[in-house]
C-alpha atoms as a PDB file:
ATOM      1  CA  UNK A   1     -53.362  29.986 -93.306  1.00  0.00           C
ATOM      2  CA  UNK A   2     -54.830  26.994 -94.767  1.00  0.00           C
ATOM      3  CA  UNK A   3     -57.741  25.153 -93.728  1.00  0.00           C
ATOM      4  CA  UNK A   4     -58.106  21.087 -93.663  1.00  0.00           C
ATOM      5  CA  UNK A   5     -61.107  19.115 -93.364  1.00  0.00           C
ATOM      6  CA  UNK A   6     -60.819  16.780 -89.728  1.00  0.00           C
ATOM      7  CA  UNK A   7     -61.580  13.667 -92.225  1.00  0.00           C
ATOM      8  CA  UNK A   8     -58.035  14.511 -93.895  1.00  0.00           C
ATOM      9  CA  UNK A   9     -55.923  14.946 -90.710  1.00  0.00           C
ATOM     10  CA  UNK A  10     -57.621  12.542 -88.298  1.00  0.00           C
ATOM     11  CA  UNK A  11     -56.390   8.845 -89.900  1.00  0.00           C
ATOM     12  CA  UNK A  12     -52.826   9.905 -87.776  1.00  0.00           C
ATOM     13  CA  UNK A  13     -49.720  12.273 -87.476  1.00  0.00           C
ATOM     14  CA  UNK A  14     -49.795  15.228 -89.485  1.00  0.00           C
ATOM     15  CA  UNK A  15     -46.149  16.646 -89.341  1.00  0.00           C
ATOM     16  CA  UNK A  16     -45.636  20.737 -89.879  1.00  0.00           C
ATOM     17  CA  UNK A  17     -42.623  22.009 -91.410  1.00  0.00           C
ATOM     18  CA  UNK A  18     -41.043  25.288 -92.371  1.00  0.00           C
ATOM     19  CA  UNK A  19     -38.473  25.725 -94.505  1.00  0.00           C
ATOM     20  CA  UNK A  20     -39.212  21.384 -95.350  1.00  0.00           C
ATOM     21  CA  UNK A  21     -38.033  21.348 -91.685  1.00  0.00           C
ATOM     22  CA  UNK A  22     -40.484  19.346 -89.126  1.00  0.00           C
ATOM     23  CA  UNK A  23     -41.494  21.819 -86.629  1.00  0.00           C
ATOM     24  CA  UNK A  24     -44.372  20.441 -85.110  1.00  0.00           C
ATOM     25  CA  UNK A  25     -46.976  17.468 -85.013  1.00  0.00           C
ATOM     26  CA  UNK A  26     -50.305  17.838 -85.118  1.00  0.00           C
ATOM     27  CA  UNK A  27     -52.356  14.551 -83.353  1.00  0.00           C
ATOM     28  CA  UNK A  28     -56.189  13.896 -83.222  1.00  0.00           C
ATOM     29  CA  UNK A  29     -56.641  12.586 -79.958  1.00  0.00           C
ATOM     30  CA  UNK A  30     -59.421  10.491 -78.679  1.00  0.00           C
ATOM     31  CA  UNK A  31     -60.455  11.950 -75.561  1.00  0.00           C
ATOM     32  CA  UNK A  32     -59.162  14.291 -72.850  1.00  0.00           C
ATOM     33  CA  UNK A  33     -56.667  11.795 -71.660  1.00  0.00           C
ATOM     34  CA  UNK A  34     -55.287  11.661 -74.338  1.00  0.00           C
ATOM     35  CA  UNK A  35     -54.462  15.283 -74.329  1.00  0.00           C
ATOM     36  CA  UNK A  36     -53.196  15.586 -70.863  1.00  0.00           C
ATOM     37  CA  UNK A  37     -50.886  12.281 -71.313  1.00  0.00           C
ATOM     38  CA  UNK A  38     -49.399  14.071 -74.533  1.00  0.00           C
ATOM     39  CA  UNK A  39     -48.783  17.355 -71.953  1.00  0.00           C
ATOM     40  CA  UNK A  40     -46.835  15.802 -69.593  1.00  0.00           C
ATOM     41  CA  UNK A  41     -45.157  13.743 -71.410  1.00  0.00           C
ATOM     42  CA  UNK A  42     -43.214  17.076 -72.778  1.00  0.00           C
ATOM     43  CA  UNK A  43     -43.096  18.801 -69.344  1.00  0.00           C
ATOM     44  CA  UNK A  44     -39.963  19.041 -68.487  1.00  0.00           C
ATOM     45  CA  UNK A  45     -40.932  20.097 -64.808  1.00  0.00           C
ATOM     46  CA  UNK A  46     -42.876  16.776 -64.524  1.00  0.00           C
ATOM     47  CA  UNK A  47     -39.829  15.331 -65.793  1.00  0.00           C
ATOM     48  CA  UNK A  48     -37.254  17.047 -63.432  1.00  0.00           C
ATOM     49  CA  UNK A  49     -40.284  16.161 -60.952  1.00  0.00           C
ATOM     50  CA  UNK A  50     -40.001  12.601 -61.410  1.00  0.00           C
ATOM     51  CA  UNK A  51     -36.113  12.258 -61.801  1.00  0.00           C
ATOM     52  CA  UNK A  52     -36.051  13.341 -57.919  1.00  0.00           C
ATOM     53  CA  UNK A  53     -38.616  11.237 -56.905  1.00  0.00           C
ATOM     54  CA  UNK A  54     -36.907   8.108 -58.348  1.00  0.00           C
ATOM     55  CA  UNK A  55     -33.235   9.207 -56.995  1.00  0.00           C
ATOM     56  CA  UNK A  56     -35.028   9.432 -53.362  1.00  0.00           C
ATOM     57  CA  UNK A  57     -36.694   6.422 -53.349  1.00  0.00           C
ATOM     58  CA  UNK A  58     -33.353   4.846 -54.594  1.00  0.00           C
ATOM     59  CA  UNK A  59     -31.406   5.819 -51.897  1.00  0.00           C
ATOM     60  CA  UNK A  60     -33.934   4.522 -49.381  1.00  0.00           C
ATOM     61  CA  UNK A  61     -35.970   7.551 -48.715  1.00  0.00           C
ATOM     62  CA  UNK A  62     -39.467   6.605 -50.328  1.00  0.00           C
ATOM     63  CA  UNK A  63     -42.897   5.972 -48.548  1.00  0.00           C
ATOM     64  CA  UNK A  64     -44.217   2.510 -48.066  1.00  0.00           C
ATOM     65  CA  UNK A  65     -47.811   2.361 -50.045  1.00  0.00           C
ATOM     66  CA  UNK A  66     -49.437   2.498 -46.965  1.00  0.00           C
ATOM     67  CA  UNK A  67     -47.683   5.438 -45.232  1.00  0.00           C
ATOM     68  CA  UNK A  68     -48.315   7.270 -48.562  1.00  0.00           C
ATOM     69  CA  UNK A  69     -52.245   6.953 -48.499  1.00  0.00           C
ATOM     70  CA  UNK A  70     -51.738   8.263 -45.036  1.00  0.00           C
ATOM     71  CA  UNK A  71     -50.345  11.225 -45.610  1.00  0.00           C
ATOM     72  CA  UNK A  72     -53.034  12.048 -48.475  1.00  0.00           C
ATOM     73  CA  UNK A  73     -55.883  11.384 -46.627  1.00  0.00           C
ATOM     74  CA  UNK A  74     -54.034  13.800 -43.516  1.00  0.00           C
ATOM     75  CA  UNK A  75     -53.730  16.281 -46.067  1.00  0.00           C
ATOM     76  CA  UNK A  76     -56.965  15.874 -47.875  1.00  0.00           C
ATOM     77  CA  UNK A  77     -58.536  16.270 -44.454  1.00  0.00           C
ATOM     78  CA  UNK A  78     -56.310  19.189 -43.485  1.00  0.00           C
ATOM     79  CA  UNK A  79     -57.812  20.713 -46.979  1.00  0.00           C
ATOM     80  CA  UNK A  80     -61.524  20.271 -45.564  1.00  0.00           C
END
């Protein structure tokens, strides 16, 4: 294992390779945001998620702004 000092890693992207091949990415991050926008990005069931939400909407089946705050607050009431 080696150890780095955060001053050497933290000025951006360190990349992680075996075998000279990249296998990961190591980012400093400035907040937890920051981390959670890096996690979903990669989910692939936020993706798969989204991809359904879009093709619904497209083909007319989507909630107007309004009627979606309605149904949160109904179900955030529901919740107690």
């Amino acid at each position: 294992m080696r150890i780095a000092p955060l001053a050497d890693v933290k000025e951006g992207p360190v990349v992680i390779t075996r075998n000279g091949k990249a296998v990961a990415v190591l980012v400093a991050t400035a907040n937890d945001d920051d981390v959670e926008s890096l996690v979903l990005a990669r989910s692939p069931r936020l993706h798969k998620l989204l991809k359904k939400s879009r093709a619904s909407i497209k083909a007319g089946r989507g909630l107007s702004s309004k009627e979606f705050w309605n149904a949160v607050s109904k179900r955030q009431t529901r919740r107690g």
